[in-house]
N, C-alpha and C. Protein backbone atom coordinates (compact mmCIF):
# COMPACT_ATOMS: atom_id res chain seq x y z
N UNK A 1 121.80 66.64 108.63
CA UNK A 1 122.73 66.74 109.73
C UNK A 1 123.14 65.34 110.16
N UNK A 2 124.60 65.14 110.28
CA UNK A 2 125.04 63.86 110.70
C UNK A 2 124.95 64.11 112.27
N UNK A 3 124.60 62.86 112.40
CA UNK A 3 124.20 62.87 114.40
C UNK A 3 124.84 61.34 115.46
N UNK A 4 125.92 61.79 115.85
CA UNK A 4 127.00 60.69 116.16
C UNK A 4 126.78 60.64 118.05
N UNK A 5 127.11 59.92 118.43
CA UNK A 5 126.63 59.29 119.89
C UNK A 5 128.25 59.40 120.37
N UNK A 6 128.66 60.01 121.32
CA UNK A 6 130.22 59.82 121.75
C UNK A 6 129.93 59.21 123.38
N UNK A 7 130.96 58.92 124.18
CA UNK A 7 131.18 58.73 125.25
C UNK A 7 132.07 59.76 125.86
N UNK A 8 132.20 59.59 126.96
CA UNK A 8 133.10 60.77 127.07
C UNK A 8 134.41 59.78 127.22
N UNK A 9 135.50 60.52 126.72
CA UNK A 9 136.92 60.80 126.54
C UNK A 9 136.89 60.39 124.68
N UNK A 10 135.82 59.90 124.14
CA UNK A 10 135.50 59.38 122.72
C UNK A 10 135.69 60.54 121.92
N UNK A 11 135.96 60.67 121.08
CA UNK A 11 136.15 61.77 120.00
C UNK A 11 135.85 61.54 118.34
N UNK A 12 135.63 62.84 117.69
CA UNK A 12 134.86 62.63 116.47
C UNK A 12 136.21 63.16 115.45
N UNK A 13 136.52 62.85 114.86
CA UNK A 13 137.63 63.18 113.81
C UNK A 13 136.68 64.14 112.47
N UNK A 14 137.09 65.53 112.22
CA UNK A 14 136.71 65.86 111.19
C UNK A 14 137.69 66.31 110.10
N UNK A 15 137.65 65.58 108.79
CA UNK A 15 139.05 65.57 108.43
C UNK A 15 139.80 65.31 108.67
N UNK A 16 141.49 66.07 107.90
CA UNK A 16 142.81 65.40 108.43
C UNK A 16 142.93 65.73 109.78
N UNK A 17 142.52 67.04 110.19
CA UNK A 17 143.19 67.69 111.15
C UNK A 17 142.17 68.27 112.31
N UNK A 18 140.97 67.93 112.07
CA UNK A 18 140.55 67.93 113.51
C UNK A 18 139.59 67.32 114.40
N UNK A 19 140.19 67.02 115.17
CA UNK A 19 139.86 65.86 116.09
C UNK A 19 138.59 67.02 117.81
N UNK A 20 137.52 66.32 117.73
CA UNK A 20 136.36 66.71 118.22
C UNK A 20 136.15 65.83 119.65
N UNK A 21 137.09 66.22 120.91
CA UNK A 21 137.09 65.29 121.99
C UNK A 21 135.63 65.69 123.41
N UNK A 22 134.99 64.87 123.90
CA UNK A 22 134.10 64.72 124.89
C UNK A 22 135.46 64.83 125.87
N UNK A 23 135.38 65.85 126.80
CA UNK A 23 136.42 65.86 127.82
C UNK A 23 135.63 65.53 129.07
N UNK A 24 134.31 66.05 128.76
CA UNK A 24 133.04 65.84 130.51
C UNK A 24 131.99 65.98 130.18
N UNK A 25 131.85 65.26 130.94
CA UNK A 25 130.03 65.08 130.92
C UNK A 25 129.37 66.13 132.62
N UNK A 26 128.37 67.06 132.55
CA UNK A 26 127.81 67.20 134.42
C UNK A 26 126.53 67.69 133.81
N UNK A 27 125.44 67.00 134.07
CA UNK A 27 124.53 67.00 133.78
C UNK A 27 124.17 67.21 132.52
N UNK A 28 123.72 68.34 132.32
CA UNK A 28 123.11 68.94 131.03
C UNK A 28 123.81 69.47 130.02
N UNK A 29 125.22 69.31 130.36
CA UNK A 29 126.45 70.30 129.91
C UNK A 29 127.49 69.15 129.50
N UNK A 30 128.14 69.28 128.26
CA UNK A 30 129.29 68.51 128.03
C UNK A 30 130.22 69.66 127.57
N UNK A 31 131.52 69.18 128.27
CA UNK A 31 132.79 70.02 127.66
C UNK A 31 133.50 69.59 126.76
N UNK A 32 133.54 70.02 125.50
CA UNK A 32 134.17 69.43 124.61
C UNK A 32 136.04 70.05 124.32
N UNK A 33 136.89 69.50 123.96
CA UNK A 33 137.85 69.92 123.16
C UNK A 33 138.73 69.67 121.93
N UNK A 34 138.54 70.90 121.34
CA UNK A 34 139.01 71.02 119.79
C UNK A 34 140.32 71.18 119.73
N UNK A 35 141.15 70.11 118.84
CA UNK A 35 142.21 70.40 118.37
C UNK A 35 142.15 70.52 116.92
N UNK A 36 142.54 72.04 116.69
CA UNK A 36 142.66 72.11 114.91
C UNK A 36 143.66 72.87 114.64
N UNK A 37 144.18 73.30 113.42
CA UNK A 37 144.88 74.43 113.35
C UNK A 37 144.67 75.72 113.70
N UNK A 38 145.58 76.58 113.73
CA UNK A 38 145.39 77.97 114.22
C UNK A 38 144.64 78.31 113.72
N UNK A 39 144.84 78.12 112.12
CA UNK A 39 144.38 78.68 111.02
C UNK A 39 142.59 78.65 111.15
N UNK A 40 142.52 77.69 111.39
CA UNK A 40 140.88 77.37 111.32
C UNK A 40 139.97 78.33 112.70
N UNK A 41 139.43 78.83 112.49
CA UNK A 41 138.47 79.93 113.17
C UNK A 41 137.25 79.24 113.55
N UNK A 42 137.17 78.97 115.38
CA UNK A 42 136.20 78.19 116.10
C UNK A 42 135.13 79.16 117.35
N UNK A 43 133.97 79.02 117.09
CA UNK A 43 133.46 80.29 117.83
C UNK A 43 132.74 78.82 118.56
N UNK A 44 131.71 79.78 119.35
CA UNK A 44 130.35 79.34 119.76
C UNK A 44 129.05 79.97 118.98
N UNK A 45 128.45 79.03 118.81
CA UNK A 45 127.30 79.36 117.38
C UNK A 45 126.74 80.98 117.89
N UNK A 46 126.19 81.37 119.05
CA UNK A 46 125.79 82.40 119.68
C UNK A 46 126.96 83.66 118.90
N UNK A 47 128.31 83.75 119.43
CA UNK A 47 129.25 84.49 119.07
C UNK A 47 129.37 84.54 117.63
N UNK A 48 129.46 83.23 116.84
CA UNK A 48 129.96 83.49 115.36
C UNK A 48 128.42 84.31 114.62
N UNK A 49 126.89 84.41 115.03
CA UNK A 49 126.13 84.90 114.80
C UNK A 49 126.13 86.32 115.02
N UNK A 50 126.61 86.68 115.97
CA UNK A 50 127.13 88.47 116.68
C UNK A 50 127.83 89.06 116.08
N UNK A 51 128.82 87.99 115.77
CA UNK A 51 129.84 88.51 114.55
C UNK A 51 129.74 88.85 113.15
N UNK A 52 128.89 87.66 112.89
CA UNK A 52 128.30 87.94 111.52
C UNK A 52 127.66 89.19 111.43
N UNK A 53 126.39 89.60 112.48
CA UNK A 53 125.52 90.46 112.57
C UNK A 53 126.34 91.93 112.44
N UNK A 54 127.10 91.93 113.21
CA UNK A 54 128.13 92.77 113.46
C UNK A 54 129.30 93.30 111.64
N UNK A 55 129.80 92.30 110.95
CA UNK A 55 130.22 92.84 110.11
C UNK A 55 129.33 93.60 109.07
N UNK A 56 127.90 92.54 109.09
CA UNK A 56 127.25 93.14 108.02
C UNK A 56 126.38 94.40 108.40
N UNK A 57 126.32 94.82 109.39
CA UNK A 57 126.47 96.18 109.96
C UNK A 57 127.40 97.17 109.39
N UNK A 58 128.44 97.02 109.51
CA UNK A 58 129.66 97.48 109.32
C UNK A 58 129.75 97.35 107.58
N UNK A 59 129.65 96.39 106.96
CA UNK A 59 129.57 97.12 105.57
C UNK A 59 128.55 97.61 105.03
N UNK A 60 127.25 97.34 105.66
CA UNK A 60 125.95 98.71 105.33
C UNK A 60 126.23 99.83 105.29
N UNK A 61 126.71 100.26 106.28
CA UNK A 61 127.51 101.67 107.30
C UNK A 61 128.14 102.12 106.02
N UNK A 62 129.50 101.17 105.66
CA UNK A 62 130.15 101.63 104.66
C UNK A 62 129.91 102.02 103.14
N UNK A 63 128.48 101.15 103.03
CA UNK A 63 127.88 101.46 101.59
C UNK A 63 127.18 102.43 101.64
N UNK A 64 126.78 102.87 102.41
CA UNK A 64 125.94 103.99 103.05
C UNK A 64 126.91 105.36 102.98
N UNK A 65 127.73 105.42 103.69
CA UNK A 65 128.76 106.31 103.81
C UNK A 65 129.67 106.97 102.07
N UNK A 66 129.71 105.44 101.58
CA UNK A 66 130.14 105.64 100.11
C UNK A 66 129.06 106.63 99.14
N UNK A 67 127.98 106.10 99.46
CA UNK A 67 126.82 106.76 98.74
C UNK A 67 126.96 107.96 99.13
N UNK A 68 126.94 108.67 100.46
CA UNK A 68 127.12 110.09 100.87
C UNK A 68 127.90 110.61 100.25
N UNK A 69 129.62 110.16 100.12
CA UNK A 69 130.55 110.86 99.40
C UNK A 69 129.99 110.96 97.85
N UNK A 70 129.49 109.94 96.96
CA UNK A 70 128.96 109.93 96.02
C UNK A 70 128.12 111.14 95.24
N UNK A 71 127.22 111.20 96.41
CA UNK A 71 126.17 112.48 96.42
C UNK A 71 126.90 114.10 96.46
N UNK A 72 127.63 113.96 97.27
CA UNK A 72 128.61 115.40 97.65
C UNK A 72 128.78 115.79 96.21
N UNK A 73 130.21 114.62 95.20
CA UNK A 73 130.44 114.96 94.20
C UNK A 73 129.69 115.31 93.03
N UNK A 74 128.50 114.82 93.09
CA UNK A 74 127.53 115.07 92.33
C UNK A 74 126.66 116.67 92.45
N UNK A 75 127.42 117.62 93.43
CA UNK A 75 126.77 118.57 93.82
C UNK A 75 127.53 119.63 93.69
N UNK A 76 128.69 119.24 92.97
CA UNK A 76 130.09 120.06 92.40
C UNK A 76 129.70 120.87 91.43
């Protein structure tokens, strides 16, 4: 893990296109802001984990479900 020291209003450039700004500092808490493209998909580590958890839910479900229809035809 790269581990960089900012100040605040200082910013971290990743790549061409996005720039990683210290907007505040209050105590224990810094606010940061991201400028990137639309394109690029920015969570909070908490959320992009929920999400994850969440799809691969959702295609268990579906492999699961496939197998059921599977079984049906097999009973033809």
């Amino acid at each position: 893990m790269l581990v960089l020291t900012r100040k605040l209003n200082e910013s971290i450039q990743v790549g061409d296109d996005i720039e990683i700004k210290v907007l505040g500092i209050e105590g224990d808490q810094i606010k940061l802001g991201i400028a990137a493209p639309k394109s690029v998909e920015i969570y909070r580590k908490e959320i992009y984990i929920e999400i994850q958890e969440q799809n691969n839910e959702a295609a268990n479900l579906s492999t699961d479900l496939l197998g059921l229809l599977g079984n049906k035809d097999d009973k033809k």
